[in-house]
C-alpha atoms as a PDB file:
ATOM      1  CA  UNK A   1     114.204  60.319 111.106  1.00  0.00           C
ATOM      2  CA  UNK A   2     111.503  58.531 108.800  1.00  0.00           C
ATOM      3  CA  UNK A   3     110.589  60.565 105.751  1.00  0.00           C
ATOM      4  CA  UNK A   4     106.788  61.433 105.472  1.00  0.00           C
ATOM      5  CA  UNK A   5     104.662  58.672 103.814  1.00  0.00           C
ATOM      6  CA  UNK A   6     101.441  61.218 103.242  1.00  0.00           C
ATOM      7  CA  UNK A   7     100.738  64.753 102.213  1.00  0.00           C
ATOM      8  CA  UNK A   8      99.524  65.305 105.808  1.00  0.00           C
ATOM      9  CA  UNK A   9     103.181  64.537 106.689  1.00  0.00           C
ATOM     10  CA  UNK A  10     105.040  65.848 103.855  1.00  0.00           C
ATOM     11  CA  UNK A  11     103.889  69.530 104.037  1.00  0.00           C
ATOM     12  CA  UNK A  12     105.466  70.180 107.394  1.00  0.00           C
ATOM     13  CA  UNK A  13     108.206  68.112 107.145  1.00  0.00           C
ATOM     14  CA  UNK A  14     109.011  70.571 104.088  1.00  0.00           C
ATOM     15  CA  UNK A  15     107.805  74.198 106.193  1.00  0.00           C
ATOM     16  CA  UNK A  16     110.145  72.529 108.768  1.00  0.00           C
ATOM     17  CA  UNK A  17     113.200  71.882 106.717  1.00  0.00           C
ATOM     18  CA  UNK A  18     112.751  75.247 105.267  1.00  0.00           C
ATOM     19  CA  UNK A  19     112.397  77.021 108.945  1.00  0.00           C
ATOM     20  CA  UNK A  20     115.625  74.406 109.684  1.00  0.00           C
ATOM     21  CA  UNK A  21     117.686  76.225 106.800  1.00  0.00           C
ATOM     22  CA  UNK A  22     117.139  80.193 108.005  1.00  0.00           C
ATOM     23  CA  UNK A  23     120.533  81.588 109.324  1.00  0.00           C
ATOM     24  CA  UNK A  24     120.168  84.216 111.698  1.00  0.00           C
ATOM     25  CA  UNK A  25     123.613  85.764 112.987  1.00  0.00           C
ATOM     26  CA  UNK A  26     123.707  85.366 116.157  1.00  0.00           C
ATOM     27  CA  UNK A  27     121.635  81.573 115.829  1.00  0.00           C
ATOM     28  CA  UNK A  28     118.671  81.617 118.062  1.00  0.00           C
ATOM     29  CA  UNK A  29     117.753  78.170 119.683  1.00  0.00           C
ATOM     30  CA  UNK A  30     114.398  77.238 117.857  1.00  0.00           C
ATOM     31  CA  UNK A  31     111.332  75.210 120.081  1.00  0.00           C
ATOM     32  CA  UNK A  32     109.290  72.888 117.165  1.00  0.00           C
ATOM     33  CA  UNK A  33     106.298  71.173 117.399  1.00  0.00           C
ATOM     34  CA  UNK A  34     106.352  68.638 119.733  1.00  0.00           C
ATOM     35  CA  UNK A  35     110.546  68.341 120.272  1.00  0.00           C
ATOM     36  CA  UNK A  36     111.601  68.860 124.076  1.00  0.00           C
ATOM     37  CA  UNK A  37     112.522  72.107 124.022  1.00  0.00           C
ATOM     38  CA  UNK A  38     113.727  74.388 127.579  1.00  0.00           C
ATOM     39  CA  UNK A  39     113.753  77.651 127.085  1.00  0.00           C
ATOM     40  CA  UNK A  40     116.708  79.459 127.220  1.00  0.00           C
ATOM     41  CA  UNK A  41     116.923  83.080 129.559  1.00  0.00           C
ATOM     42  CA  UNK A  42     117.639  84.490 126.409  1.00  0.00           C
ATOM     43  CA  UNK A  43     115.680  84.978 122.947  1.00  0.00           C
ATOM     44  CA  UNK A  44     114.539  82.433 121.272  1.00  0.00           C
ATOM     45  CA  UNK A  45     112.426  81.308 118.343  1.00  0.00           C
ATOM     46  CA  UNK A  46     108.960  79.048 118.577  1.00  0.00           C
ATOM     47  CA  UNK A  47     107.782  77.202 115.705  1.00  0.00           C
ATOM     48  CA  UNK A  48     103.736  76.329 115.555  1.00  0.00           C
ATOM     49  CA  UNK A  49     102.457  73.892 112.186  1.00  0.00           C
ATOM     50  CA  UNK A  50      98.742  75.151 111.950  1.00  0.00           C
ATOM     51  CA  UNK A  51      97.081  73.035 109.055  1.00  0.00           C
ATOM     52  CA  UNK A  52      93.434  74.317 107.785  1.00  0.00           C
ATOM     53  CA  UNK A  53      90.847  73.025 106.294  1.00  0.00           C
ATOM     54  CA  UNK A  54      91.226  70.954 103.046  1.00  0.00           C
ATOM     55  CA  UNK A  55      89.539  72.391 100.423  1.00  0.00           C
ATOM     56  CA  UNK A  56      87.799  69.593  97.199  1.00  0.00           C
ATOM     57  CA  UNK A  57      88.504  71.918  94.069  1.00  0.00           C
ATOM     58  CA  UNK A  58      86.999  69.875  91.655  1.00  0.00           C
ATOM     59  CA  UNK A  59      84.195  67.130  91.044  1.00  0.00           C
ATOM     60  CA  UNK A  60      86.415  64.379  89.556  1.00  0.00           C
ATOM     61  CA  UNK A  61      87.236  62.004  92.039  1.00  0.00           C
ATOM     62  CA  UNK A  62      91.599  62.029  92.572  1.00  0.00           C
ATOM     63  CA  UNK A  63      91.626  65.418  91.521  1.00  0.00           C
ATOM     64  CA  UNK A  64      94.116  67.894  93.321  1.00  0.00           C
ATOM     65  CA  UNK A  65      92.568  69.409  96.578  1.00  0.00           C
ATOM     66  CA  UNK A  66      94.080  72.507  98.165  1.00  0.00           C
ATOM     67  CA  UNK A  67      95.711  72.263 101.561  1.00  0.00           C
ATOM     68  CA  UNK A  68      96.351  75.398 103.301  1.00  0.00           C
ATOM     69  CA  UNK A  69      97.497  76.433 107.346  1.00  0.00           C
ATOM     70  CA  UNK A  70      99.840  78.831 108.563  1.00  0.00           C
ATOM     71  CA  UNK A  71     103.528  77.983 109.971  1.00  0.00           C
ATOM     72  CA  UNK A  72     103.805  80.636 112.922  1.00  0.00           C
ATOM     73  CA  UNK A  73     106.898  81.599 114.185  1.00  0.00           C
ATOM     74  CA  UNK A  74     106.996  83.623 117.470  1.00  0.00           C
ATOM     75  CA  UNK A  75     110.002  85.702 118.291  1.00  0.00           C
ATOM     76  CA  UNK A  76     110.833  85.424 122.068  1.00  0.00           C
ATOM     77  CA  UNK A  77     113.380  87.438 123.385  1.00  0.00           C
ATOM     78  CA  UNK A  78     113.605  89.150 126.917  1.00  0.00           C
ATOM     79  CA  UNK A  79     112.010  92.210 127.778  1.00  0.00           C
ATOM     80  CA  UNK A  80     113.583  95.360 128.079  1.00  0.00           C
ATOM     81  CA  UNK A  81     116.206  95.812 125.674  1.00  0.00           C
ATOM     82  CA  UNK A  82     113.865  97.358 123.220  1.00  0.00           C
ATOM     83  CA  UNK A  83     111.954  95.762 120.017  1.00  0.00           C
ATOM     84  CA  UNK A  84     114.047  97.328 117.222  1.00  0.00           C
ATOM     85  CA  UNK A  85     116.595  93.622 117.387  1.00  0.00           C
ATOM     86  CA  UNK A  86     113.339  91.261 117.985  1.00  0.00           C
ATOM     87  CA  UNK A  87     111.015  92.711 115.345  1.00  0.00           C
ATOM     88  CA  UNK A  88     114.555  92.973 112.959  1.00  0.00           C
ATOM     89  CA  UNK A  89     114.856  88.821 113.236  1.00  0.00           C
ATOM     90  CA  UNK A  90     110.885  88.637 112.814  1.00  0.00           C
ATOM     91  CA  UNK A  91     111.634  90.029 109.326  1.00  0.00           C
ATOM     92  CA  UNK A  92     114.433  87.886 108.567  1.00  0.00           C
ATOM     93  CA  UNK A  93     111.990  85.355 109.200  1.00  0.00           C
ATOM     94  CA  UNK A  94     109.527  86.896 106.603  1.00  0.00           C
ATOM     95  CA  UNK A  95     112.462  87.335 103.988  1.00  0.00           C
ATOM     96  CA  UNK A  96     113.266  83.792 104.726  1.00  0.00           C
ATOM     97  CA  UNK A  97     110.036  82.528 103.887  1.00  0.00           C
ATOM     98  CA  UNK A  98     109.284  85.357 101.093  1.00  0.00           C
ATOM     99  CA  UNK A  99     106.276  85.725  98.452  1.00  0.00           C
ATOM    100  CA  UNK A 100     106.707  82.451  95.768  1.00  0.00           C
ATOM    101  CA  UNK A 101     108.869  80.423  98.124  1.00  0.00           C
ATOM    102  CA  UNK A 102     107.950  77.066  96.519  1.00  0.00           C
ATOM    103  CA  UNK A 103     109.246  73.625  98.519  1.00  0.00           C
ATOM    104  CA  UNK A 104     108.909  70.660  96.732  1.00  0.00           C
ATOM    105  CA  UNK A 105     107.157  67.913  98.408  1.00  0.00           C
ATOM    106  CA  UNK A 106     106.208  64.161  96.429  1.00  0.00           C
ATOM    107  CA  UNK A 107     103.680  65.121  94.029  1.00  0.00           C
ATOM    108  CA  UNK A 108     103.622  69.036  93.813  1.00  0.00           C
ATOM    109  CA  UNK A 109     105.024  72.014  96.107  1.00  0.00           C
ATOM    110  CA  UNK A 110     104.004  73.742  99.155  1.00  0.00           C
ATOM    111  CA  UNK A 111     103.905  77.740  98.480  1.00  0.00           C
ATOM    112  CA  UNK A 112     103.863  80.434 100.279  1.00  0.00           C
ATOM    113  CA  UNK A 113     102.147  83.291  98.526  1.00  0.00           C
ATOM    114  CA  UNK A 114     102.048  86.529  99.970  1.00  0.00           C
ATOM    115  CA  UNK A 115     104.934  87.701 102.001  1.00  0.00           C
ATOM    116  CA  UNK A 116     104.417  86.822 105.907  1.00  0.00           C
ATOM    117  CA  UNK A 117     102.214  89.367 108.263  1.00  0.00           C
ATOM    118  CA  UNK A 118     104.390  89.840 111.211  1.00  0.00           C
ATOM    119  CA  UNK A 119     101.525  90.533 114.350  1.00  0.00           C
ATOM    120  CA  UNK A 120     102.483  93.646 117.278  1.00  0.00           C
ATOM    121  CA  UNK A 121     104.660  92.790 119.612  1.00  0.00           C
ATOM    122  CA  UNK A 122     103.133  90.855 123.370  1.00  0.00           C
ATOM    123  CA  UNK A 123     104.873  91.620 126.005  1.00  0.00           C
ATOM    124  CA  UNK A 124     104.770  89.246 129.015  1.00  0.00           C
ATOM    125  CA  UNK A 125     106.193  90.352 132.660  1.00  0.00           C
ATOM    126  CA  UNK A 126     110.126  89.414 131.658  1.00  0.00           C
ATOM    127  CA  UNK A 127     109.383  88.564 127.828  1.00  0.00           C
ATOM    128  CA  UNK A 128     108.186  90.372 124.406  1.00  0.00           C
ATOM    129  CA  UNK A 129     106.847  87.806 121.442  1.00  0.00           C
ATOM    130  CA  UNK A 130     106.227  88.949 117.895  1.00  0.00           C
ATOM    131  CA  UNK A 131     104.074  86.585 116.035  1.00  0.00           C
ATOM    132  CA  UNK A 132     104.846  85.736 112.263  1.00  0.00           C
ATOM    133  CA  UNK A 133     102.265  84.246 110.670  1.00  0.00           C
ATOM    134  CA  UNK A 134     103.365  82.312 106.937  1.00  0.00           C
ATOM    135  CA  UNK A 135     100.345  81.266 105.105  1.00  0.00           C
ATOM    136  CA  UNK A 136     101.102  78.568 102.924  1.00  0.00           C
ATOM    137  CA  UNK A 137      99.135  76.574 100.255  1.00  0.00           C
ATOM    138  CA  UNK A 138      99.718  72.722  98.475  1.00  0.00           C
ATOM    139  CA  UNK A 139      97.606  71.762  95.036  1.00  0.00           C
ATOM    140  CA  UNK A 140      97.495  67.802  95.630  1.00  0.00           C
END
């Protein structure tokens, strides 16, 4: 794998790495963005990159603008046994990726700020998904 040549690559290559690193006991196959992915019968996580808008911070031309988007991670796991085990892995999730979790990326850091909002639970006819939504900012 090629490492990430600009910032629009570099700040999900480091979410990614991050969401790569989380140990969950039992593992949980994980979907990313745009990697063939089946899903299994059984639970599951599925990784969204949603950049937002680029914000110009100052007047100065090659002055640090802020980059900002949410990594979502939906817990997927089979309806009917309950939500106490899916909504417990949506917070290891949020612990994972915890208030002043800094990744460093070629010229600055990606940070997460606030601790991630974990959304109610969706249930589908044979499936439940929790949303967790990490906001995360870069100065570059």
């Amino acid at each position: 794998m090629m490492a990430a040549t600009t910032i629009e690559g570099r700040i999900p290559e480091a979410l990614l790495a991050h969401m790569a690193a989380l140990v969950l006991s039992p593992a949980l196959p994980v979907a990313y963005p745009d990697i063939a992915f089946t899903p299994p019968a059984g639970p599951y996580l599925r990784v969204y990159f949603i950049p937002n808008g680029t914000e110009r911070l100052f007047i100065g031309n090659g002055e640090p603008n802020l980059h900002q988007g949410i990594l979502q991670v939906t817990v997927v796991f089979p309806a009917g046994k309950g939500a106490v085990k899916p909504n417990d892995v949506a917070g290891a999730i949020a612990n994972h990726f915890g208030e002043g979790t800094k990744l460093a990326i070629t010229g600055g850091f990606v940070r997460i700020d606030k601790r991630p909002s974990i959304a109610p639970a969706m249930q589908d006819t044979d499936r439940i998904q929790i949303p967790v939504s990490i906001n995360w900012i870069a100065y570059i």
